[in-house]
N, C-alpha and C. Protein backbone atom coordinates (compact mmCIF):
# COMPACT_ATOMS: atom_id res chain seq x y z
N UNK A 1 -69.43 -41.45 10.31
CA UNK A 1 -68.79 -40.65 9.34
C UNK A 1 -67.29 -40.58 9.61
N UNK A 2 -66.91 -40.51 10.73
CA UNK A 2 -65.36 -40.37 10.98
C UNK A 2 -64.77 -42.03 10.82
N UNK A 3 -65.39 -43.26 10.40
CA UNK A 3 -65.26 -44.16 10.37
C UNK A 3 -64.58 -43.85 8.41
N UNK A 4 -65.51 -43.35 7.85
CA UNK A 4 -65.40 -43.21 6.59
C UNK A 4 -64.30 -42.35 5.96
N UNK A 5 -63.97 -41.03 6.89
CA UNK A 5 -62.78 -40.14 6.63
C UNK A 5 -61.69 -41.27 7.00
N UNK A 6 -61.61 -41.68 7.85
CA UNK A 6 -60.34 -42.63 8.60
C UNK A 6 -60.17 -43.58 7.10
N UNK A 7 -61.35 -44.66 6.74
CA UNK A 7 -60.62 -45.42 5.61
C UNK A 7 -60.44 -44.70 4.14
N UNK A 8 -60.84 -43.95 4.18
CA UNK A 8 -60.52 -43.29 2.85
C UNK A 8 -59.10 -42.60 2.96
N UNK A 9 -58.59 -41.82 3.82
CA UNK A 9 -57.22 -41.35 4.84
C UNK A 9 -56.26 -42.62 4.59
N UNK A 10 -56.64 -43.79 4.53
CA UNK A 10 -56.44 -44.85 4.88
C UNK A 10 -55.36 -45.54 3.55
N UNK A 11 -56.66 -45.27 3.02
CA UNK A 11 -56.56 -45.82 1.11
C UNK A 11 -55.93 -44.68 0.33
N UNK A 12 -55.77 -44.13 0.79
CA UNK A 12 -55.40 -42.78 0.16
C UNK A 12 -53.78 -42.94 0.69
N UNK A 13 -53.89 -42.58 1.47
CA UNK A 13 -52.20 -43.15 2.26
C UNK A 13 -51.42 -43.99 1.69
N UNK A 14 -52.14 -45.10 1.35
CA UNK A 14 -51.58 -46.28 1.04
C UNK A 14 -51.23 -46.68 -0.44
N UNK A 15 -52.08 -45.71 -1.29
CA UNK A 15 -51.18 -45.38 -2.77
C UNK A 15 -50.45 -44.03 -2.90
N UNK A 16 -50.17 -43.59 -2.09
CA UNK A 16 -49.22 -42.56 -1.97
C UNK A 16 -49.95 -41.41 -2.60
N UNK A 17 -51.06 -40.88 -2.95
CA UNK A 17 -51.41 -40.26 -3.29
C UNK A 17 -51.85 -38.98 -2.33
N UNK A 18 -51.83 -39.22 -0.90
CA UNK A 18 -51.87 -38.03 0.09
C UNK A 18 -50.28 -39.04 1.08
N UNK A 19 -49.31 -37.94 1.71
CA UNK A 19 -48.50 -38.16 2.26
C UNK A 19 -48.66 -37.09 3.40
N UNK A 20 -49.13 -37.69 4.64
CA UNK A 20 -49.46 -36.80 6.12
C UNK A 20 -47.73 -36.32 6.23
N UNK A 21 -47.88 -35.55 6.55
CA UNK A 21 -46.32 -34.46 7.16
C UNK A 21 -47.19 -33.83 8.30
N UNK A 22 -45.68 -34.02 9.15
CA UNK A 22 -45.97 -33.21 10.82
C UNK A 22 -45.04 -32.20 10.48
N UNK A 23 -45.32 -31.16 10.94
CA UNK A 23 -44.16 -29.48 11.13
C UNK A 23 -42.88 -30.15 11.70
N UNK A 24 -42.85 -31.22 12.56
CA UNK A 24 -41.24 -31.41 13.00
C UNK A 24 -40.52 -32.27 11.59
N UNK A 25 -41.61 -32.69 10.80
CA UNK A 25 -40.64 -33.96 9.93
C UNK A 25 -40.08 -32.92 9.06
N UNK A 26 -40.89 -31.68 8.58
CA UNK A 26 -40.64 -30.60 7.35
C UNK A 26 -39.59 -29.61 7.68
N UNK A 27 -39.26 -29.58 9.22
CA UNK A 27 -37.80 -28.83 9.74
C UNK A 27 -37.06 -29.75 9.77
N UNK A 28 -37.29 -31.03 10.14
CA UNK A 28 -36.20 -32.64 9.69
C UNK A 28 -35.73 -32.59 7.89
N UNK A 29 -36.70 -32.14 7.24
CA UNK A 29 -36.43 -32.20 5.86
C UNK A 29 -35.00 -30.98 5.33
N UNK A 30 -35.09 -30.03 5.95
CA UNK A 30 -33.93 -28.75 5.55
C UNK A 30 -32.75 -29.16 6.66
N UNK A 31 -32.62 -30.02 7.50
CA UNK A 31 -31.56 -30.49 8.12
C UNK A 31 -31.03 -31.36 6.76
N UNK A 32 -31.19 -32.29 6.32
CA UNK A 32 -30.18 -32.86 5.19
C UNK A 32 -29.66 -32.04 4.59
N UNK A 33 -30.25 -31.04 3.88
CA UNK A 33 -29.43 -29.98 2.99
C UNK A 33 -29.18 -29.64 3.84
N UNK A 34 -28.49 -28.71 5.10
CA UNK A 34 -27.94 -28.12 6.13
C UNK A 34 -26.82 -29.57 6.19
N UNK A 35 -26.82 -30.49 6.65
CA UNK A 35 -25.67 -31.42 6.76
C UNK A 35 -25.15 -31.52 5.38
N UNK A 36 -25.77 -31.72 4.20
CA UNK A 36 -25.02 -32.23 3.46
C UNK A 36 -23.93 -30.66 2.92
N UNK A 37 -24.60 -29.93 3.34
CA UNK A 37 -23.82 -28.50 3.19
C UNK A 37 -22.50 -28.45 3.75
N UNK A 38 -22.34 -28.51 4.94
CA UNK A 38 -21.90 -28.83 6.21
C UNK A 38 -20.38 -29.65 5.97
N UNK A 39 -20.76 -31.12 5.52
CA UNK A 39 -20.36 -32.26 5.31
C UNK A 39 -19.51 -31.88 3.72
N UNK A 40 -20.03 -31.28 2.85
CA UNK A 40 -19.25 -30.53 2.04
C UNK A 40 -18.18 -29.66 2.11
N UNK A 41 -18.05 -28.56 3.25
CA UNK A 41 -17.70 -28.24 3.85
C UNK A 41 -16.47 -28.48 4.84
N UNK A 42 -16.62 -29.65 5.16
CA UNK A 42 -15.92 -30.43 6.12
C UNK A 42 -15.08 -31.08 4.97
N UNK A 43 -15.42 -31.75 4.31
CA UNK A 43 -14.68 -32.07 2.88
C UNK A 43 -13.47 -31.02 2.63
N UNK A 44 -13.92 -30.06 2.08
CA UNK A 44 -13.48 -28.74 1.28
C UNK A 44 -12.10 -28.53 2.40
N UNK A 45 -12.40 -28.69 3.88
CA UNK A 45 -11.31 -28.54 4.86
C UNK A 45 -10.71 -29.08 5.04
N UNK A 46 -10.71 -30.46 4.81
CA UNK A 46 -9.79 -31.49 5.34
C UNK A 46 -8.78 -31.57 4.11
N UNK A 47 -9.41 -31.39 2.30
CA UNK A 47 -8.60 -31.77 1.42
C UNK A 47 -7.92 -30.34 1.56
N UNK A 48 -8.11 -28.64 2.09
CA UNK A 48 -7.41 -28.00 2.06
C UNK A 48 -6.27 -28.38 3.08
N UNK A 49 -6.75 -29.04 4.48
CA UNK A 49 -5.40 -29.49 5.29
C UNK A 49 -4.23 -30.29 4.90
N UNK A 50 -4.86 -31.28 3.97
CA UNK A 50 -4.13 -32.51 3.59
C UNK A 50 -2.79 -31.76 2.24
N UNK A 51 -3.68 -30.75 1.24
CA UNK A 51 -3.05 -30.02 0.75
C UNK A 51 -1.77 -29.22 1.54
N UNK A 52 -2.25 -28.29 2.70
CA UNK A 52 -1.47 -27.56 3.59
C UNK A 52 -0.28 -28.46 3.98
N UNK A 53 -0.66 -29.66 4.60
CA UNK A 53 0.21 -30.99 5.15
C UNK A 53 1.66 -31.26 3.87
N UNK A 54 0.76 -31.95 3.06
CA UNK A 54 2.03 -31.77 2.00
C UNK A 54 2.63 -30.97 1.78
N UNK A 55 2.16 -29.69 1.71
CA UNK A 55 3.24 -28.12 1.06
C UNK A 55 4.42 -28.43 2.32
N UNK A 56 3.64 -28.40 3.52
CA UNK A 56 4.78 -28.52 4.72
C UNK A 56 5.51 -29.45 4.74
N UNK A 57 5.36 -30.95 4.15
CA UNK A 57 6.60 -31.63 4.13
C UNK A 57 7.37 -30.98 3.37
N UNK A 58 6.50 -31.14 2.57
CA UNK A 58 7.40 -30.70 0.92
C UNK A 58 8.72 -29.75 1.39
N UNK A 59 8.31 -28.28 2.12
CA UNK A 59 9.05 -27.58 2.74
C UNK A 59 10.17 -28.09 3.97
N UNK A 60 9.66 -28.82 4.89
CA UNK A 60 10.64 -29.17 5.64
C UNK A 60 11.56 -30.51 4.76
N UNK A 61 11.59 -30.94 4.03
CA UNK A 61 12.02 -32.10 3.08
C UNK A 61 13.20 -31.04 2.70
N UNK A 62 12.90 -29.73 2.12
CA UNK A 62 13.81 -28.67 1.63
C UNK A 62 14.87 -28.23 2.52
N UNK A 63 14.07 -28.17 3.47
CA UNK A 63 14.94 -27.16 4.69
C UNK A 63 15.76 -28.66 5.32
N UNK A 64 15.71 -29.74 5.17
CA UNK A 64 16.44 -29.99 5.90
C UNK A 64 17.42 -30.54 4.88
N UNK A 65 17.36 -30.42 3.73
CA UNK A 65 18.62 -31.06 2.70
C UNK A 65 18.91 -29.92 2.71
N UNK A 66 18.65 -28.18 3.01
CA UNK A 66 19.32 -27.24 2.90
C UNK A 66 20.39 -27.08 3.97
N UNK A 67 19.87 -27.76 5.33
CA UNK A 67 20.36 -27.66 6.54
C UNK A 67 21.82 -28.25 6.23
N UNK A 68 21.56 -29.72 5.61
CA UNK A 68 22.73 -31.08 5.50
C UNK A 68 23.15 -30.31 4.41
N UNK A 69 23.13 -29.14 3.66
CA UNK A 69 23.72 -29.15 2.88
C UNK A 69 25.05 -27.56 3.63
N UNK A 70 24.42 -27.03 4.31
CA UNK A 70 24.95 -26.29 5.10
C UNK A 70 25.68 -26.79 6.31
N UNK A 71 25.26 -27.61 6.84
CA UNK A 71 26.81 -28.45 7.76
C UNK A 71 27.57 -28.98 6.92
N UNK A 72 27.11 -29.76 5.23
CA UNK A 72 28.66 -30.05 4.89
C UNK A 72 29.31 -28.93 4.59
N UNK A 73 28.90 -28.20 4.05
CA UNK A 73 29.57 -26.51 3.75
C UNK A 73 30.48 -26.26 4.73
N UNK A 74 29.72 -26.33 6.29
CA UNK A 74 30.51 -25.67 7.21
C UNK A 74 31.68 -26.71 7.38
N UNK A 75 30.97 -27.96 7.62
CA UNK A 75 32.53 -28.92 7.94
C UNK A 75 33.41 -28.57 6.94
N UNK A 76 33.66 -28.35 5.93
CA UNK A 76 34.33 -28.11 4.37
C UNK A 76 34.98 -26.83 5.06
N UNK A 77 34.37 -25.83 5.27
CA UNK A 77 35.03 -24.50 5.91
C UNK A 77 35.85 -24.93 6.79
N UNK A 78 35.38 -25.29 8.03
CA UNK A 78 36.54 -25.83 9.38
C UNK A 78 37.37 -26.30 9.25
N UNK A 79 37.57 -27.49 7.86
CA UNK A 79 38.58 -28.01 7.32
C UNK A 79 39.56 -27.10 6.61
N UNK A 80 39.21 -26.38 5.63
CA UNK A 80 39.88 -25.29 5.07
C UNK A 80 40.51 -24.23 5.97
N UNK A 81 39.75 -23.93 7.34
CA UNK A 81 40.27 -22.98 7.99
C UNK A 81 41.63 -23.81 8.84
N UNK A 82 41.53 -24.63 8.94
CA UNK A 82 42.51 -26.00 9.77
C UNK A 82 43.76 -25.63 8.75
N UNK A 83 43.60 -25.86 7.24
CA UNK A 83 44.36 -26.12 6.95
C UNK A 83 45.42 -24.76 6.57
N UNK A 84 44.48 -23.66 6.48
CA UNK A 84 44.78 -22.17 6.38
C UNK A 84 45.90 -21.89 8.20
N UNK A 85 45.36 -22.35 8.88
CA UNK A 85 45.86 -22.18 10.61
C UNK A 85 47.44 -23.10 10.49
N UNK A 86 47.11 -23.92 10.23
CA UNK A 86 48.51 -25.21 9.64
C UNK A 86 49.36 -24.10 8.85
N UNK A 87 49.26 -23.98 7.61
CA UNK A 87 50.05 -22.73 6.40
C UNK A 87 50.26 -21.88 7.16
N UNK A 88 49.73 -21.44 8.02
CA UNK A 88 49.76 -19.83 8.89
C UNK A 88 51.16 -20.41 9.79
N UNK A 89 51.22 -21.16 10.74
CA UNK A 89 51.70 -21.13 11.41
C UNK A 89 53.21 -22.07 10.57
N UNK A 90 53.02 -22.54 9.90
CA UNK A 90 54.37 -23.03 8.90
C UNK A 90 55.10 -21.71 8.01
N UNK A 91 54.42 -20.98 7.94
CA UNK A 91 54.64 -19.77 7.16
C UNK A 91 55.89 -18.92 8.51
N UNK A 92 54.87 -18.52 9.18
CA UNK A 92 55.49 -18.12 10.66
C UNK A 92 56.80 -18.93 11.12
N UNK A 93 56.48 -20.18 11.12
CA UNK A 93 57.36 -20.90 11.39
C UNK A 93 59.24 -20.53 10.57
N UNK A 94 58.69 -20.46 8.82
CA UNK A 94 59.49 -20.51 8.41
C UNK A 94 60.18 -18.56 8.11
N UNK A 95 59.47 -17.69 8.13
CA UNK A 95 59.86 -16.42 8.47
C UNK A 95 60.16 -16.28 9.72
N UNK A 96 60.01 -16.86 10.69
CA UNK A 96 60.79 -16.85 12.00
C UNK A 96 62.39 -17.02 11.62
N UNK A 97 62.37 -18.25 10.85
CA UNK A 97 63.77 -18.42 10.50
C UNK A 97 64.72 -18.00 9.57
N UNK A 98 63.92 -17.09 8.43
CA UNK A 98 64.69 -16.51 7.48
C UNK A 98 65.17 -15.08 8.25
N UNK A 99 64.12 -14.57 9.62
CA UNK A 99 64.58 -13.45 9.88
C UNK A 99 65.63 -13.59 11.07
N UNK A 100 65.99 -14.52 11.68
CA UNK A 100 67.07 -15.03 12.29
C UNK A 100 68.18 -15.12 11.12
N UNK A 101 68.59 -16.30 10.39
CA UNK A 101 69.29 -15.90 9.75
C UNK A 101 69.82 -14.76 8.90
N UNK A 102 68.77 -13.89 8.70
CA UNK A 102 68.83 -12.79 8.01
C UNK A 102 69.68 -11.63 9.15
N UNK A 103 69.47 -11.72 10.44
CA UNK A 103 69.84 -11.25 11.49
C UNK A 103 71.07 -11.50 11.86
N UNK A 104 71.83 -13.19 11.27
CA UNK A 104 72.42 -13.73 11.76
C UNK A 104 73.51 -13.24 10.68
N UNK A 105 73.19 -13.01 9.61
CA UNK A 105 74.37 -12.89 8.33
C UNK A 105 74.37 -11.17 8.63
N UNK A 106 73.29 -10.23 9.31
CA UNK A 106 73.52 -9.00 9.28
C UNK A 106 74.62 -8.79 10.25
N UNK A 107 74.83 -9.48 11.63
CA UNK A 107 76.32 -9.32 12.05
C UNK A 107 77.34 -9.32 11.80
N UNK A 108 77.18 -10.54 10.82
CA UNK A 108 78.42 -10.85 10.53
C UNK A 108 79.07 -10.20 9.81
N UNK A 109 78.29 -9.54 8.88
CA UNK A 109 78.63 -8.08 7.90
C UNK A 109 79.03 -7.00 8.59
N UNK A 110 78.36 -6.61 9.74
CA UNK A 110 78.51 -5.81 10.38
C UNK A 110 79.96 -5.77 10.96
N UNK A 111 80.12 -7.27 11.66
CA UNK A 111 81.38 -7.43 12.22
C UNK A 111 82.65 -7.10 11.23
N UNK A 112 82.58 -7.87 9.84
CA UNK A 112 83.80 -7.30 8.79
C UNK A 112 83.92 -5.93 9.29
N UNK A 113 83.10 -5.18 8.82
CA UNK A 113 82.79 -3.57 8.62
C UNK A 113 83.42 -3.03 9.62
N UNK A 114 83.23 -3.32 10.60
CA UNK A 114 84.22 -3.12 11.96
C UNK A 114 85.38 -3.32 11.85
N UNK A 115 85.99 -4.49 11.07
CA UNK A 115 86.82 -4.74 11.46
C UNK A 115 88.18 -3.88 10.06
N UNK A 116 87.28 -3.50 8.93
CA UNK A 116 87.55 -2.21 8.26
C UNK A 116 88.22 -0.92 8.61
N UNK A 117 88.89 -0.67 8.16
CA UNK A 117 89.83 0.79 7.90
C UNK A 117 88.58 1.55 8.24
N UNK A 118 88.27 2.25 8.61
CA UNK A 118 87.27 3.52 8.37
C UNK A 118 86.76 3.74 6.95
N UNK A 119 87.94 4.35 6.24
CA UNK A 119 87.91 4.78 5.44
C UNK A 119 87.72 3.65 3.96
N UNK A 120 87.93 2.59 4.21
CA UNK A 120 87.61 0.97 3.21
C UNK A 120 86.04 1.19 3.56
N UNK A 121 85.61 1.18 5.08
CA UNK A 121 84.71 0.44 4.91
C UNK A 121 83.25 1.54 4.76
N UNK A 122 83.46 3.24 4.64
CA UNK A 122 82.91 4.25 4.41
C UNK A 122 82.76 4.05 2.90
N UNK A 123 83.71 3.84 2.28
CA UNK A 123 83.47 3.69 0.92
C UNK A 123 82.93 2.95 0.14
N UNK A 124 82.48 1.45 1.03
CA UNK A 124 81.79 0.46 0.74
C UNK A 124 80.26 0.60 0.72
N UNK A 125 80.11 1.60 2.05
CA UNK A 125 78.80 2.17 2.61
C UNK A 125 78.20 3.32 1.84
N UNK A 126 79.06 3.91 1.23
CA UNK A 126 78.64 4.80 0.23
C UNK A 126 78.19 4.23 -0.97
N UNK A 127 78.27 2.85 -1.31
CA UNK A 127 78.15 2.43 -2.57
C UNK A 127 76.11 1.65 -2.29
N UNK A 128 75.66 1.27 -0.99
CA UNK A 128 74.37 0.33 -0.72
C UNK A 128 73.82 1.62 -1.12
N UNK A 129 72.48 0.91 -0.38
CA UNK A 129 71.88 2.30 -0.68
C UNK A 129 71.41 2.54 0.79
N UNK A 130 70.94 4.12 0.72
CA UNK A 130 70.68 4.79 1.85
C UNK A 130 69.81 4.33 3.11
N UNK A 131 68.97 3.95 3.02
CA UNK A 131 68.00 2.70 3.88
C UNK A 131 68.85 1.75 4.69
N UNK A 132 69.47 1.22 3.83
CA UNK A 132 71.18 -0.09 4.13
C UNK A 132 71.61 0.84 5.25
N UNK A 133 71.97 1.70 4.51
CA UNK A 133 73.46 2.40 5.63
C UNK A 133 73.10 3.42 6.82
N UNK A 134 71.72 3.82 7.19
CA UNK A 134 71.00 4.00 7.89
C UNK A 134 70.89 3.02 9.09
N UNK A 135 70.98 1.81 8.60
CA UNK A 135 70.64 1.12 9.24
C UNK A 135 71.28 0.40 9.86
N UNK A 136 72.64 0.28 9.18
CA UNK A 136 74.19 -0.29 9.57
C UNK A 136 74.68 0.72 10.90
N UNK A 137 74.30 2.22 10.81
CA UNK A 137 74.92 3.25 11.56
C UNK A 137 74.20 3.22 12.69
N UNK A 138 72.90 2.85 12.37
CA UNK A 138 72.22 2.43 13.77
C UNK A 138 72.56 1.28 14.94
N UNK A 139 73.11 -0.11 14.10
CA UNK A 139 73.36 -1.06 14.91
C UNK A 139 74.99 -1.20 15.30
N UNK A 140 75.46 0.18 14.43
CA UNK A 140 77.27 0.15 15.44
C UNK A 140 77.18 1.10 16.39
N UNK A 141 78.33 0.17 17.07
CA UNK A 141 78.58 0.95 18.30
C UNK A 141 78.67 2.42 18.10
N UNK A 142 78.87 3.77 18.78
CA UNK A 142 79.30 4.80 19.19
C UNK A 142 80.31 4.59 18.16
N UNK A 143 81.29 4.23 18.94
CA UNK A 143 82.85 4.65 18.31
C UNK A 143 83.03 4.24 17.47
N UNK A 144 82.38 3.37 16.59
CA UNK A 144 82.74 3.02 15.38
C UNK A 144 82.05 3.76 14.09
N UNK A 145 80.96 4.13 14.66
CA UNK A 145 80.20 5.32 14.10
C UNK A 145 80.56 6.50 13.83
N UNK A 146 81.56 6.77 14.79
CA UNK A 146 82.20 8.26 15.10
C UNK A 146 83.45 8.16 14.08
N UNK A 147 83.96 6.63 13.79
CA UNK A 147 85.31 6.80 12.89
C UNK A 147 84.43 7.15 11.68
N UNK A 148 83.53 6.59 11.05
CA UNK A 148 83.00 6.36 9.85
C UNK A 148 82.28 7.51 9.42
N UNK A 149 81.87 8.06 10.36
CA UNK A 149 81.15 9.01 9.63
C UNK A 149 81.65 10.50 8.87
N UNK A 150 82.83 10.84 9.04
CA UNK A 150 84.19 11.95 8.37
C UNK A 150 84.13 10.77 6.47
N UNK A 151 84.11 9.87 6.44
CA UNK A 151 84.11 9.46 5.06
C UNK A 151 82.74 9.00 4.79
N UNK A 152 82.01 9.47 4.95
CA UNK A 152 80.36 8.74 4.14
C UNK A 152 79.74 9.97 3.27
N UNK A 153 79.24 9.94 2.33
CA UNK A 153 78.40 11.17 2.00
C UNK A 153 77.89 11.61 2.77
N UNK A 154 77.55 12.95 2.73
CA UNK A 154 76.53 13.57 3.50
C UNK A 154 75.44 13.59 3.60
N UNK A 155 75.13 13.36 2.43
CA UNK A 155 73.07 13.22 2.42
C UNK A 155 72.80 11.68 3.48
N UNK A 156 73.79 10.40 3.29
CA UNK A 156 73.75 9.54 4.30
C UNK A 156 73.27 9.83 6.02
N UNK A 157 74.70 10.59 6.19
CA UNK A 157 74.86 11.31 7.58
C UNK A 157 74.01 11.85 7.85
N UNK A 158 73.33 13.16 7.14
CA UNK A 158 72.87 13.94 7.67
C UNK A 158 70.93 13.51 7.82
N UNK A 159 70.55 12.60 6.63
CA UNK A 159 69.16 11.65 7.10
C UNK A 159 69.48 10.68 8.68
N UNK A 160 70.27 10.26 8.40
CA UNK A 160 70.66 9.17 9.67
C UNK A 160 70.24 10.33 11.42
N UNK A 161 71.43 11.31 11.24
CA UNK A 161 71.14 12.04 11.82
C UNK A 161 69.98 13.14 12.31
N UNK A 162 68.92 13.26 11.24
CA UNK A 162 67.62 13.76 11.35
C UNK A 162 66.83 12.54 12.06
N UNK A 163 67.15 11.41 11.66
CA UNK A 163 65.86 10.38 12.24
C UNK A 163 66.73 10.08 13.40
N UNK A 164 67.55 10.17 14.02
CA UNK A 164 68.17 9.93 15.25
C UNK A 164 67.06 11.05 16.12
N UNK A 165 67.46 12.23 15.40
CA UNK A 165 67.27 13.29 16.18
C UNK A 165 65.48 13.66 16.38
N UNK A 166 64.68 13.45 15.63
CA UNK A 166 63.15 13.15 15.30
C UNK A 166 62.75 12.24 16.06
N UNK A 167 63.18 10.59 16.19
CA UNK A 167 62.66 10.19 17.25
C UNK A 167 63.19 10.27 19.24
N UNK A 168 63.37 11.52 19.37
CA UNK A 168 64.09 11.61 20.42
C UNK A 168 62.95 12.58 20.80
């Protein structure tokens, strides 16, 4: 009899009409769906990396034409400041020399003035203006100060004489 179960098992098998399964092949069977899950999965990550990858060139592609675009900026500045330092010091250069000469023609005025009557050259001093002659009384001597000042207005004299006396 077990001769007879065996070929019928047999024939039966063999048109597919009974298919023997062992318990390990039917936990083998939910592993494919578990990998192909998996493997989907693994998919889904790599095209999110590859995505991620590009955004980041994309970004450093930015940042560094922002970078090159910020050293030419700055070289452009250094140049401008060069040329601002150049003007600066030509500027300087040339008010160095207007205030020399300006210094140089204030003697010489000064010296006439001296060499004035008192009373010519009080009357001359009465005519600038007050700031001027303030300032003339400051850079003469004593004694020439002392002739001049009996002919100058008084409001002259007597400011001259307050800021003499104020910064003391």
């Amino acid at each position: 009899m077990n001769k007879l179960v065996l070929v019928l098992f047999l024939i039966t098998a063999g048109f597919g009409i009974y298919e023997w399964r062992s318990p390990a092949r039917d936990a083998g069977a939910a592993e494919p769906a578990k990998l192909a899950a998996r493997a989907r999965t693994l998919a889904d990550d790599a095209a999110a990396l590859d995505l991620k990858r590009q955004q980041l060139s994309e970004k450093e592609a930015a940042l560094a034409a922002k970078e090159a675009e910020l050293q030419r900026l700055s070289a452009s500045l250094d140049a401008r400041i060069k040329e601002l330092d150049q003007a600066k010091k030509n500027l300087d250069t040339s008010l160095a020399g207007k205030k020399k000469l300006d210094e140089e023609k204030f003697k010489k005025t000064m010296t006439i003035y001296k060499k004035l009557k008192p009373a010519d050259a009080a009357a001359l001093m009465n005519k600038l203006d007050e700031p001027l002659v303030i300032e003339m009384l400051d850079k003469m001597d004593q004694k020439t100060a002392v002739k001049l000042i009996p002919f100058l207005t008084q409001p002259n004299v007597i400011r001259w004489t307050k800021e003499n006396l104020a910064s003391k």
